[in-house]
N, C-alpha and C. Protein backbone atom coordinates (compact mmCIF):
# COMPACT_ATOMS: atom_id res chain seq x y z
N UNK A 1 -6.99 11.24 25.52
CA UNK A 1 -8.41 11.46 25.65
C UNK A 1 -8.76 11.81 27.09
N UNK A 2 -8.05 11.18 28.32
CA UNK A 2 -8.37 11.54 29.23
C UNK A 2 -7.94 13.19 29.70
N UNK A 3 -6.96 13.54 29.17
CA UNK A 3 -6.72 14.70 29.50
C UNK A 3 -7.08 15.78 28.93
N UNK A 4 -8.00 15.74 27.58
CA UNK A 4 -8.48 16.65 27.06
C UNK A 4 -9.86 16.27 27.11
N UNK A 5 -10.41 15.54 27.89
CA UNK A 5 -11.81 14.80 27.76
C UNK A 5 -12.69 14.82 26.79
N UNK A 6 -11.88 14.25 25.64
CA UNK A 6 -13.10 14.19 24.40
C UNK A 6 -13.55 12.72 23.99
N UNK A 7 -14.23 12.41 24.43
CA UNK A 7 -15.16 11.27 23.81
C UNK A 7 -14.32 10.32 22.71
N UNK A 8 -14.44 9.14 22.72
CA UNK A 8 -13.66 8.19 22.37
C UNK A 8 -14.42 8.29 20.71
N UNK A 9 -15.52 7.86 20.44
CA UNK A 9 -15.72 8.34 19.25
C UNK A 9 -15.58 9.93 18.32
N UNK A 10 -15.57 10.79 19.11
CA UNK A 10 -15.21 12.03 18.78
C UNK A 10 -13.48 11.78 18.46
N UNK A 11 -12.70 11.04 19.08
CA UNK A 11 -11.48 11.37 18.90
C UNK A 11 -11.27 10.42 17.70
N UNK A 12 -11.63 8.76 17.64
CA UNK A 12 -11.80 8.22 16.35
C UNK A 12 -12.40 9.20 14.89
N UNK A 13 -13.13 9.19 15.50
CA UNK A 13 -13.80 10.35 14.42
C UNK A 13 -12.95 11.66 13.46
N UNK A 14 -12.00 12.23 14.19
CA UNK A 14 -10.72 13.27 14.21
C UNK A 14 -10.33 12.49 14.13
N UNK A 15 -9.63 11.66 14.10
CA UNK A 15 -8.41 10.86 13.85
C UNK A 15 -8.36 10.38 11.88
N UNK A 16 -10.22 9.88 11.95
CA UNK A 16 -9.83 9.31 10.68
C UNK A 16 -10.03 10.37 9.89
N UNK A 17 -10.36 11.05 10.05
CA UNK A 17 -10.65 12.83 9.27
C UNK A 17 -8.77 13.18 8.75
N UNK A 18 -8.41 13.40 9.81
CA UNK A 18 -6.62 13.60 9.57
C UNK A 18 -6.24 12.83 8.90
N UNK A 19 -6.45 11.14 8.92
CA UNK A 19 -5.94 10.31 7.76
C UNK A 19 -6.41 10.65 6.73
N UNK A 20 -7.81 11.00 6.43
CA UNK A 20 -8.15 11.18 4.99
C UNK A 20 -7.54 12.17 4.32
N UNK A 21 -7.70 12.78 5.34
CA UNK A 21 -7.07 14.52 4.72
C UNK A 21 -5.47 14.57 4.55
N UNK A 22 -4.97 13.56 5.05
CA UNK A 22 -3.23 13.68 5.04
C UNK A 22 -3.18 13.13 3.95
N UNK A 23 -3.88 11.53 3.53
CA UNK A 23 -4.04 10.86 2.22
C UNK A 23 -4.37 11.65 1.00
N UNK A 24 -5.31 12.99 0.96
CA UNK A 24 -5.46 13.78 0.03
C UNK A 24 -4.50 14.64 -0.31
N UNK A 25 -4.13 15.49 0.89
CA UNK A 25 -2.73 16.73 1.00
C UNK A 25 -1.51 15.33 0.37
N UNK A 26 -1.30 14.64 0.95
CA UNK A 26 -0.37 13.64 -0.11
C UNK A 26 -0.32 13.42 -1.52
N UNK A 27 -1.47 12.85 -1.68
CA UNK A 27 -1.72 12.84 -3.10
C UNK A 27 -1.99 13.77 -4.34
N UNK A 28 -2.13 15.25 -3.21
CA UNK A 28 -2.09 16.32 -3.88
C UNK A 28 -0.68 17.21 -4.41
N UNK A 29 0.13 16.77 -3.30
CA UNK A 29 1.71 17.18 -3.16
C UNK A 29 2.52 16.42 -4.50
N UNK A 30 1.90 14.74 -4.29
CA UNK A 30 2.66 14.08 -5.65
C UNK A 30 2.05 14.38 -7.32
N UNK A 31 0.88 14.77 -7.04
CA UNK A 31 0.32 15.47 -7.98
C UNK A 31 0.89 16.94 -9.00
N UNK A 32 1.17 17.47 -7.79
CA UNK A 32 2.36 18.65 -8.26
C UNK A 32 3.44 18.55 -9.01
N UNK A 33 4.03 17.45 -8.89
CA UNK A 33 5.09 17.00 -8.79
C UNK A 33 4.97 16.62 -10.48
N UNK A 34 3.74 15.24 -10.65
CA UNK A 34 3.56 14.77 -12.16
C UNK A 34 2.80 15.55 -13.09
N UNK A 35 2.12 16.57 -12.56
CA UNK A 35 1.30 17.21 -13.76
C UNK A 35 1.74 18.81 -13.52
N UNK A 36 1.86 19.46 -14.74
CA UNK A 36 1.83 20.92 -14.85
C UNK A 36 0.62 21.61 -14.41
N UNK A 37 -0.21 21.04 -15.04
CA UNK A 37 -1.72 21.89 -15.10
C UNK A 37 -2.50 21.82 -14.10
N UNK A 38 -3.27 22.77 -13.25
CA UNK A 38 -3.65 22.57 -12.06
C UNK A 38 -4.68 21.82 -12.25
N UNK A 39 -5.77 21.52 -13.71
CA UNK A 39 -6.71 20.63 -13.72
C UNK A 39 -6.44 19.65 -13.37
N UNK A 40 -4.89 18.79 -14.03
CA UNK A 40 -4.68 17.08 -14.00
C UNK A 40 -4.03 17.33 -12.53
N UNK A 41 -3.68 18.18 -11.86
CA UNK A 41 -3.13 17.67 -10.44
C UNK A 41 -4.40 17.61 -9.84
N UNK A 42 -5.99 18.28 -9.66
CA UNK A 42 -6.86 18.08 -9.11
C UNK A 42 -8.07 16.70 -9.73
N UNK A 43 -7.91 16.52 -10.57
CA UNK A 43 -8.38 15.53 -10.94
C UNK A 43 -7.55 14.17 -10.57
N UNK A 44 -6.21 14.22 -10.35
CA UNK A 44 -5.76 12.99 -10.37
C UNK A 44 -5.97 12.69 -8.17
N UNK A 45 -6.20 14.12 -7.93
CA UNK A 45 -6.32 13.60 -6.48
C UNK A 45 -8.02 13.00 -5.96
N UNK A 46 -8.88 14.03 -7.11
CA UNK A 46 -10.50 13.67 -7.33
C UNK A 46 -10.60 11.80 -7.61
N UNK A 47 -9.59 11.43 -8.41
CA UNK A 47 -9.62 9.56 -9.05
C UNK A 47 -9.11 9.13 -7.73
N UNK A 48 -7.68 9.13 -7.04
CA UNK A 48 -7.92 8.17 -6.08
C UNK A 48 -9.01 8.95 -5.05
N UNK A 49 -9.11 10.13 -4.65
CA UNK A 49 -10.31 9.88 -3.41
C UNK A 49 -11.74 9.39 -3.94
N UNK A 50 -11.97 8.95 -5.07
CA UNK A 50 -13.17 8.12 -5.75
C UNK A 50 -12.89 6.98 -5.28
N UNK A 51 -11.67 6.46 -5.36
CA UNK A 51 -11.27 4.90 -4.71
C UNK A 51 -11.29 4.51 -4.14
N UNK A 52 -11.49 5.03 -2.85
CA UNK A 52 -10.92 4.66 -1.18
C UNK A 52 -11.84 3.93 -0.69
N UNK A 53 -12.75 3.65 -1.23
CA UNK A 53 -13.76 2.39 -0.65
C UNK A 53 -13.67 1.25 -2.05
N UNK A 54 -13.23 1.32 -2.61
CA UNK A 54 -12.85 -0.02 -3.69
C UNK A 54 -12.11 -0.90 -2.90
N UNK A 55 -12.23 -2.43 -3.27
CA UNK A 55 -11.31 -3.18 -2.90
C UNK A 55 -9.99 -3.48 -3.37
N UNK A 56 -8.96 -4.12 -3.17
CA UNK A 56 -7.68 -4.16 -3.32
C UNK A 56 -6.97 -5.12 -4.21
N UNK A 57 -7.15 -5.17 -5.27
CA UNK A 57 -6.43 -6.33 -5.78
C UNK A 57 -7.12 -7.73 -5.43
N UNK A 58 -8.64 -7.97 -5.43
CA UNK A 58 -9.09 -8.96 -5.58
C UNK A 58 -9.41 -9.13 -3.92
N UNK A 59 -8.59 -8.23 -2.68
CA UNK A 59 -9.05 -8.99 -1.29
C UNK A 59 -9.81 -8.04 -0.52
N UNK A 60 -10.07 -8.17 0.33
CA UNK A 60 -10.89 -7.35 1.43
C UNK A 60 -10.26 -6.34 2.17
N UNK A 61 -9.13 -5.96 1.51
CA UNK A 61 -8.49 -4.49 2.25
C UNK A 61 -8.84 -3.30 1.39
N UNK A 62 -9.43 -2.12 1.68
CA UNK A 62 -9.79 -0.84 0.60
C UNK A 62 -8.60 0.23 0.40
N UNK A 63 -8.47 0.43 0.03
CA UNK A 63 -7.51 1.51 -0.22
C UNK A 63 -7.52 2.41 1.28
N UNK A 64 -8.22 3.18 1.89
CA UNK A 64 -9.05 3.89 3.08
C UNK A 64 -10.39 2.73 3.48
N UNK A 65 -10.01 2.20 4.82
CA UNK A 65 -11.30 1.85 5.41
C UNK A 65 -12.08 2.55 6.27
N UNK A 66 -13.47 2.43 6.17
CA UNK A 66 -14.30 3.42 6.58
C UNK A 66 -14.20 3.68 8.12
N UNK A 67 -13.75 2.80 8.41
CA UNK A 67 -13.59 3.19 9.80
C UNK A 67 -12.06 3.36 10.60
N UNK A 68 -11.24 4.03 10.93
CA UNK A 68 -10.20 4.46 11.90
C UNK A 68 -9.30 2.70 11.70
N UNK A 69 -8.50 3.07 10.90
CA UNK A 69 -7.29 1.73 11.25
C UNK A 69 -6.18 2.50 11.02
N UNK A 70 -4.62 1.67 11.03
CA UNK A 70 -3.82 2.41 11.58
C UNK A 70 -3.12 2.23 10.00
N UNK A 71 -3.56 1.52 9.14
CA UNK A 71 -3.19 1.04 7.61
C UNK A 71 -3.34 2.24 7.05
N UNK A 72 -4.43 3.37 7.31
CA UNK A 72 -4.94 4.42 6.46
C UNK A 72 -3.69 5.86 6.59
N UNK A 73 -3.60 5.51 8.01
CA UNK A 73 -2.70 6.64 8.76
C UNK A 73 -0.98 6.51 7.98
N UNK A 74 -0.78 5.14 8.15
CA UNK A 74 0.33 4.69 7.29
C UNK A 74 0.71 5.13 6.38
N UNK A 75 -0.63 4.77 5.51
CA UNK A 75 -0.58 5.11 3.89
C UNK A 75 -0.33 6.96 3.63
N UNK A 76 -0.96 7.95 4.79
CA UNK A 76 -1.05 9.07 4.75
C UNK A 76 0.94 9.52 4.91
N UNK A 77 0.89 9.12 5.68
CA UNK A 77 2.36 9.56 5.64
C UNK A 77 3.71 8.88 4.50
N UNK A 78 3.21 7.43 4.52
CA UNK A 78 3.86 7.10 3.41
C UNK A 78 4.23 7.78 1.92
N UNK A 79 2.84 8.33 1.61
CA UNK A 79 2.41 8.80 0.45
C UNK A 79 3.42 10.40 0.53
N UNK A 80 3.45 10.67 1.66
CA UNK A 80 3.74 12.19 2.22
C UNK A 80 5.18 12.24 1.78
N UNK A 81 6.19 11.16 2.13
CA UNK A 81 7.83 10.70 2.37
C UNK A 81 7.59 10.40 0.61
N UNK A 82 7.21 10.00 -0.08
CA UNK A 82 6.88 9.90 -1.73
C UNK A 82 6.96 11.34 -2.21
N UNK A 83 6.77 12.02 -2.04
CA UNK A 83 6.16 13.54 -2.29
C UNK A 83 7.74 14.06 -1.77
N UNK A 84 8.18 13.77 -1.08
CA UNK A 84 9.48 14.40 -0.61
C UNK A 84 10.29 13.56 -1.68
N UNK A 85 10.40 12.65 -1.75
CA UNK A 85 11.27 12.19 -2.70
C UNK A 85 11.00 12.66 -4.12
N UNK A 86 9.85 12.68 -4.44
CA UNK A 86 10.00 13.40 -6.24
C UNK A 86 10.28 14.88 -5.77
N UNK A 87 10.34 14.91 -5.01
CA UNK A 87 10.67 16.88 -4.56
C UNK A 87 12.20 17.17 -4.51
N UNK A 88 12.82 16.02 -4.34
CA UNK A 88 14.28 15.79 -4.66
C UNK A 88 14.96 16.02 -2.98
N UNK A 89 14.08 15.84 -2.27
CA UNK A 89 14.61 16.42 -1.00
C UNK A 89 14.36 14.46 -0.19
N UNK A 90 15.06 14.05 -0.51
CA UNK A 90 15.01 12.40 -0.14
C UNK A 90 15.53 12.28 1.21
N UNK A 91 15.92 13.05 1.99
CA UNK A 91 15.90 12.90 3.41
C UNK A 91 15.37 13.50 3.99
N UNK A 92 14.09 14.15 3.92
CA UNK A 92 13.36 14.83 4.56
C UNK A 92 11.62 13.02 4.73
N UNK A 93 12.31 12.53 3.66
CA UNK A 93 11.57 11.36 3.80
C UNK A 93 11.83 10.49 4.69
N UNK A 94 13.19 10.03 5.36
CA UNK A 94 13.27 9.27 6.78
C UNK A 94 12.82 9.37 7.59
N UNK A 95 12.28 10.61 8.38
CA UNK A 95 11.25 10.99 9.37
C UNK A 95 9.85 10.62 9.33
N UNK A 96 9.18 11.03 8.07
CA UNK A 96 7.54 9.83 7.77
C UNK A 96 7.63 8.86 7.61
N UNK A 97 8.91 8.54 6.93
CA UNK A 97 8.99 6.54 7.33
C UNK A 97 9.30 6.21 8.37
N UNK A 98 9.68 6.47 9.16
CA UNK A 98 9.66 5.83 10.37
C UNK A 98 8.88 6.04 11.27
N UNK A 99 8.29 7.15 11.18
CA UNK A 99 6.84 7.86 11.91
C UNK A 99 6.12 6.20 11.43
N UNK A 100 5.69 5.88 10.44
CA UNK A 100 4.83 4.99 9.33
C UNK A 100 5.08 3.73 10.18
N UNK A 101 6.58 3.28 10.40
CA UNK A 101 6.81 1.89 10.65
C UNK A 101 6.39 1.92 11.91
N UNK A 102 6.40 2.96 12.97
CA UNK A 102 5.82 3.21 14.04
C UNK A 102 4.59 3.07 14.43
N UNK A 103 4.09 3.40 13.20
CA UNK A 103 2.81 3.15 13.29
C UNK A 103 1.96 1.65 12.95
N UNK A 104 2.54 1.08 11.67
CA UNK A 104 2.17 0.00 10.68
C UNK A 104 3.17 -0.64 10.26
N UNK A 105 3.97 -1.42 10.26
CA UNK A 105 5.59 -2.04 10.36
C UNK A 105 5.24 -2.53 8.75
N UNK A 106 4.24 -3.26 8.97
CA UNK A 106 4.45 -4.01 7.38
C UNK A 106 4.04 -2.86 6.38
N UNK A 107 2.97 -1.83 6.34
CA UNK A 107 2.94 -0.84 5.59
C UNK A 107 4.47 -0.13 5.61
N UNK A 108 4.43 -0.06 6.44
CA UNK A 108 5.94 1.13 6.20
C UNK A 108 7.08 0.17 5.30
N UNK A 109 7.39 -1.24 5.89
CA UNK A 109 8.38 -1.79 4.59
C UNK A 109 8.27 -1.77 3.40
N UNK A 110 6.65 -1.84 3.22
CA UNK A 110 6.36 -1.70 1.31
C UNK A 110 6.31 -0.26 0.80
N UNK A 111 6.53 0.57 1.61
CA UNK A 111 6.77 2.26 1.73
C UNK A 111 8.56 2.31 1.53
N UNK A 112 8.93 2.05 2.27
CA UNK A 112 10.26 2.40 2.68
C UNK A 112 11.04 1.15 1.45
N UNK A 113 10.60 0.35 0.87
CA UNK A 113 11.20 -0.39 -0.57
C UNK A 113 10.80 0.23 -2.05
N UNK A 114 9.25 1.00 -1.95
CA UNK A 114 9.02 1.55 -2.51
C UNK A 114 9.64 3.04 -3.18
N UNK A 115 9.71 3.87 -1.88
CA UNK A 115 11.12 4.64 -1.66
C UNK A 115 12.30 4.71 -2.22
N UNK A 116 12.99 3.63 -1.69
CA UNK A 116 14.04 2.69 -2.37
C UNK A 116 14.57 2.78 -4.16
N UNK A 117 13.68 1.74 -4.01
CA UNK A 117 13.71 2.03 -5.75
C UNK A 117 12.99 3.54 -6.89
N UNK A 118 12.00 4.23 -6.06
CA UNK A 118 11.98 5.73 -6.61
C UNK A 118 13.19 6.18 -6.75
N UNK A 119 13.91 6.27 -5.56
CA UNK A 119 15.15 6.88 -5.46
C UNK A 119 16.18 6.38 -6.41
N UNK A 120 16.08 5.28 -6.57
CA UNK A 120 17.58 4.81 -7.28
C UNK A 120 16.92 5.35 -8.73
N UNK A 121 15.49 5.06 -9.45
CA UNK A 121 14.74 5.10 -11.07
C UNK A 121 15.45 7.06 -11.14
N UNK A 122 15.34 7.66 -10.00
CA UNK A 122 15.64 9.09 -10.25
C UNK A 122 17.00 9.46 -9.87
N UNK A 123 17.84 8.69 -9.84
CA UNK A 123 19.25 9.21 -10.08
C UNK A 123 19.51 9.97 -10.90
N UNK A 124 20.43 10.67 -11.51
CA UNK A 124 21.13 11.61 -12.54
C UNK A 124 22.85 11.64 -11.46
N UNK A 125 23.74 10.94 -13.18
CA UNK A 125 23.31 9.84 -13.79
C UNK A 125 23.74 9.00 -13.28
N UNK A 126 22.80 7.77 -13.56
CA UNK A 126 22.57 6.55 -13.10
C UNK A 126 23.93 6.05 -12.42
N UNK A 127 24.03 5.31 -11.51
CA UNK A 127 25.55 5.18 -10.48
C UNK A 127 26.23 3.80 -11.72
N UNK A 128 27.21 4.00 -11.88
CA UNK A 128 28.10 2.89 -12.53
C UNK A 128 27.67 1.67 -12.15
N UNK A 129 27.74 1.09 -11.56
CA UNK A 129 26.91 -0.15 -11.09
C UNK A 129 25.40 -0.45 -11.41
N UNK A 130 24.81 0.50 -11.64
CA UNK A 130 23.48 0.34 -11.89
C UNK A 130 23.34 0.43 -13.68
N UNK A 131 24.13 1.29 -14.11
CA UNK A 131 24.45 1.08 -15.49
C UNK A 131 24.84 -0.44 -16.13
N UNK A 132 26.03 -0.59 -15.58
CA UNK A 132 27.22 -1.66 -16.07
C UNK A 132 25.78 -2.92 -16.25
N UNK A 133 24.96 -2.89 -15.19
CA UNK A 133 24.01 -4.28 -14.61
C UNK A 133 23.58 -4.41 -16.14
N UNK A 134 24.34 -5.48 -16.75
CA UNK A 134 23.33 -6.04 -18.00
C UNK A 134 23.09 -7.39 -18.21
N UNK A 135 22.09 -8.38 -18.40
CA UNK A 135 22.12 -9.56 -18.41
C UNK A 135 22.07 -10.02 -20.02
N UNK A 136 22.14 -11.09 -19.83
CA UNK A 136 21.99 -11.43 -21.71
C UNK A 136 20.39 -11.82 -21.83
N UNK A 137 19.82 -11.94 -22.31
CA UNK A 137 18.08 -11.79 -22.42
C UNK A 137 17.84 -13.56 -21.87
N UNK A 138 18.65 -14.52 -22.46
CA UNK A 138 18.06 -15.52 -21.86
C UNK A 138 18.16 -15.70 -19.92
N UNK A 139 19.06 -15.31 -19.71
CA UNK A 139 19.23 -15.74 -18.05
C UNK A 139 18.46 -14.38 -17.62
N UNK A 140 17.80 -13.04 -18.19
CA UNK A 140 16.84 -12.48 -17.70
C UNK A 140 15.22 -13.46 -17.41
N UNK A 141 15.13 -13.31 -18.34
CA UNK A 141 13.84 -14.64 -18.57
C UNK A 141 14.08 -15.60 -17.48
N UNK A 142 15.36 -16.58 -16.97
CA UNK A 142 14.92 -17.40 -16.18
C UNK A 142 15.41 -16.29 -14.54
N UNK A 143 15.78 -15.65 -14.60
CA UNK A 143 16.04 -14.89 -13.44
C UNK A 143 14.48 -14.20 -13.15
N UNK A 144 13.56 -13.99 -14.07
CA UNK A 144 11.95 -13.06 -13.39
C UNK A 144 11.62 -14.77 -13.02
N UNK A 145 11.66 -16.43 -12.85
CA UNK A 145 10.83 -16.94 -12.76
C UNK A 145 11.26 -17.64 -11.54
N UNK A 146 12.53 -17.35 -10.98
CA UNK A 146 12.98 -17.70 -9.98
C UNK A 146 12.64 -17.54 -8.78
N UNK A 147 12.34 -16.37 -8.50
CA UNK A 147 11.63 -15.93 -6.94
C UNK A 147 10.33 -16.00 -7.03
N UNK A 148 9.31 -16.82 -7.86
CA UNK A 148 8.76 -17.74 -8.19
C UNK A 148 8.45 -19.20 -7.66
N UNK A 149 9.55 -19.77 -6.97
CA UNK A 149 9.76 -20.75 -6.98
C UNK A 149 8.72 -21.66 -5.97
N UNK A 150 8.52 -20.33 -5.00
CA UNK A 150 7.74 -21.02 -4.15
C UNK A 150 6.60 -20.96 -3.85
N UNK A 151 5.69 -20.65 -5.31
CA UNK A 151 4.44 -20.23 -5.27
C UNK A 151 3.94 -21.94 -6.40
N UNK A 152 4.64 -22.74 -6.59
CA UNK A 152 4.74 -24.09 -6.85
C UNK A 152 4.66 -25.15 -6.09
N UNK A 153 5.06 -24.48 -4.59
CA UNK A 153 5.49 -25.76 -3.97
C UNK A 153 3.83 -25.94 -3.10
N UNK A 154 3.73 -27.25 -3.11
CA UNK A 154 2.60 -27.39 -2.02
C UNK A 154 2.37 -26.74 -1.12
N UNK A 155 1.13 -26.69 -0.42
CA UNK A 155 0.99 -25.62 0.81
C UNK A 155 1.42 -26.78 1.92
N UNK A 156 1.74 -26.15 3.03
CA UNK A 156 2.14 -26.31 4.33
C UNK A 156 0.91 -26.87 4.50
N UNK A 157 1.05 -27.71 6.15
CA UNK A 157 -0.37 -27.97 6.75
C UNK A 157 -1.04 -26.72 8.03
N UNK A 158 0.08 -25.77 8.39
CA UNK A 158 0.20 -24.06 8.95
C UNK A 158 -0.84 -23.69 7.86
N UNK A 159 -0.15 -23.81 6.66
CA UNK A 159 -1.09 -22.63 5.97
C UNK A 159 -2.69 -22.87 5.34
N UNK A 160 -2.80 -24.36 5.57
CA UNK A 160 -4.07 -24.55 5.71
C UNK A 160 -4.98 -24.44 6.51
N UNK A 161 -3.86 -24.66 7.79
CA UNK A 161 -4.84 -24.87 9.00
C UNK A 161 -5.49 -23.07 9.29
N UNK A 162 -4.51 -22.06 8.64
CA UNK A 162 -4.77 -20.60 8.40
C UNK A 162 -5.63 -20.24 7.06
N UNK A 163 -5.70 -20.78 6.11
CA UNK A 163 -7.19 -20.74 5.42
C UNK A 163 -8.57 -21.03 5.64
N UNK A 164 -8.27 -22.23 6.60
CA UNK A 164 -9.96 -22.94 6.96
C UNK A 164 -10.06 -22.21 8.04
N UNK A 165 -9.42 -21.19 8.79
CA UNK A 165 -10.04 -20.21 9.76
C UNK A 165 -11.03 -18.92 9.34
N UNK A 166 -10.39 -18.82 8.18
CA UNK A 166 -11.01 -17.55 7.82
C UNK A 166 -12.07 -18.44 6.47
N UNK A 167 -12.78 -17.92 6.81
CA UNK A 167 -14.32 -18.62 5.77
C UNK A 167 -14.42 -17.71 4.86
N UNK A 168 -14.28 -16.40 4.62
CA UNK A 168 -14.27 -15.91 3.68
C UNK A 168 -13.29 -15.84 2.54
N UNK A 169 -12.30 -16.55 2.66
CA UNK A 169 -11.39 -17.07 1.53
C UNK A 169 -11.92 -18.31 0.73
N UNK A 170 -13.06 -19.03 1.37
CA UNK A 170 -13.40 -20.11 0.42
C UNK A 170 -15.07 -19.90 0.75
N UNK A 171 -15.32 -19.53 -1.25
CA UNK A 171 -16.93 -19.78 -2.02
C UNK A 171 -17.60 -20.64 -1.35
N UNK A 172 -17.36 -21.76 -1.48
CA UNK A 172 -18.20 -23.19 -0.75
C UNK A 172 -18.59 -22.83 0.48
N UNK A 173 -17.70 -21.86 1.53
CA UNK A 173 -18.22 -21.91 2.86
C UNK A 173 -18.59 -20.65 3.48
N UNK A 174 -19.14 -20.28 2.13
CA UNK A 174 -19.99 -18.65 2.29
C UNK A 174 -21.41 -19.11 3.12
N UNK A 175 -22.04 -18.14 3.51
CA UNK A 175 -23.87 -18.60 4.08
C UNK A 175 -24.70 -18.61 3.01
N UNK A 176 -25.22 -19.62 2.61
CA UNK A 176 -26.21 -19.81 1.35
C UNK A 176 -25.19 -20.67 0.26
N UNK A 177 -24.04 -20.76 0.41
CA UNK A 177 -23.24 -20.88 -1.07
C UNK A 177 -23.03 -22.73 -0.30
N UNK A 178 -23.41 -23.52 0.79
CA UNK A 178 -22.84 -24.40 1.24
C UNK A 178 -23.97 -25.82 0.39
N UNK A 179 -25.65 -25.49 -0.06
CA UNK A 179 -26.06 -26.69 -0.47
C UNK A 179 -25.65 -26.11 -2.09
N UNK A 180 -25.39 -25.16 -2.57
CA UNK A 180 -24.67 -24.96 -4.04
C UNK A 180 -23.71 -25.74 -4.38
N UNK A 181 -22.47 -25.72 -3.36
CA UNK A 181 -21.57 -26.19 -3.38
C UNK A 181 -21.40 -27.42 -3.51
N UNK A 182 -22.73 -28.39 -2.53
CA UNK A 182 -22.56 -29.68 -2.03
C UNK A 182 -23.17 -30.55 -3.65
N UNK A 183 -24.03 -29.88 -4.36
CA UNK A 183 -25.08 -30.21 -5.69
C UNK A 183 -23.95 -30.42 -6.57
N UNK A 184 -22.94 -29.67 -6.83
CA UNK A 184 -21.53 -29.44 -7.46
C UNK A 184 -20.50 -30.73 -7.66
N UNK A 185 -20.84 -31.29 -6.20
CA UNK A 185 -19.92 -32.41 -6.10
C UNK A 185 -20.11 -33.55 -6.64
């Protein structure tokens, strides 16, 4: 900014413009990819850019936040290294992932696992090892409840002392929701 002297909101401003637009050119590229018809590839990029201000699975992250974060930029290139992989060109995708982790470390791991397993679901054919993998149906069943295990165990007194910071994880200690709460008891 200093060397091209453009205004700090002007450059936020361009910045989140490029994320949106990389998030669309992305989603337009994987679009190609799943639909023949140029209607369902433009419509399916029209449904998620309808989304990008929805919330996430129940929390306070949007798909695109309205304002310049580095989660959006992530997602733009992530989505981009996706698009290379159904394109069959799967190393042209190491370069946006790591651009990504550069940018957003924890976005880029759920990118770069995501990746991962695209790649292996689109093998031809499937690698011997990935074939042979068969379980008998009962030790499947207790094998999905296992990594599980620790969504049972009591919370920490860390992870409390990290809930009662943030007030918007608990109803009761919303503004207005605190003599509701107290009538309750």
């Amino acid at each position: 900014m200093r060397s091209t002297g453009i205004q700090v909101a002007t450059t936020e401003f361009l910045l989140q413009f490029a994320a949106i637009a990389l998030i669309v050119f992305s989603c337009w590229m994987i679009a190609r990819r799943l639909f023949p018809e140029s209607r369902a590839q433009w419509a399916g990029v029209a449904m998620v850019s309808a989304m990008f201000t929805l919330p996430v699975a129940g929390t306070a992250l949007y798909l695109v936040d309205q304002h310049l974060h580095p989660r959006a930029l992530a997602t733009g290139i992530i989505l981009l290294a996706v698009s290379r992989i159904l394109a069959g060109r799967k190393w042209q995708a190491a370069a946006p992932l790591l651009l990504a982790f550069m940018i957003h470390p924890i976005m880029a791991a759920m990118g770069v696992s995501f990746c991962i397993f695209l790649s292996l679901t689109m093998m031809e054919p499937a690698p011997a090892w990935l074939r042979s993998w068969q379980a008998p149906a009962q030790s499947s069943v207790a094998a999905a409840f296992v990594p599980l295990g620790w969504v049972l165990e009591p919370p920490t007194a860390a992870w409390r002392e990290a809930v009662n910071m943030h007030t918007a994880l608990c109803l009761y200690r919303w503004p207005g929701m605190s003599g509701w709460a107290r009538g309750r008891r």
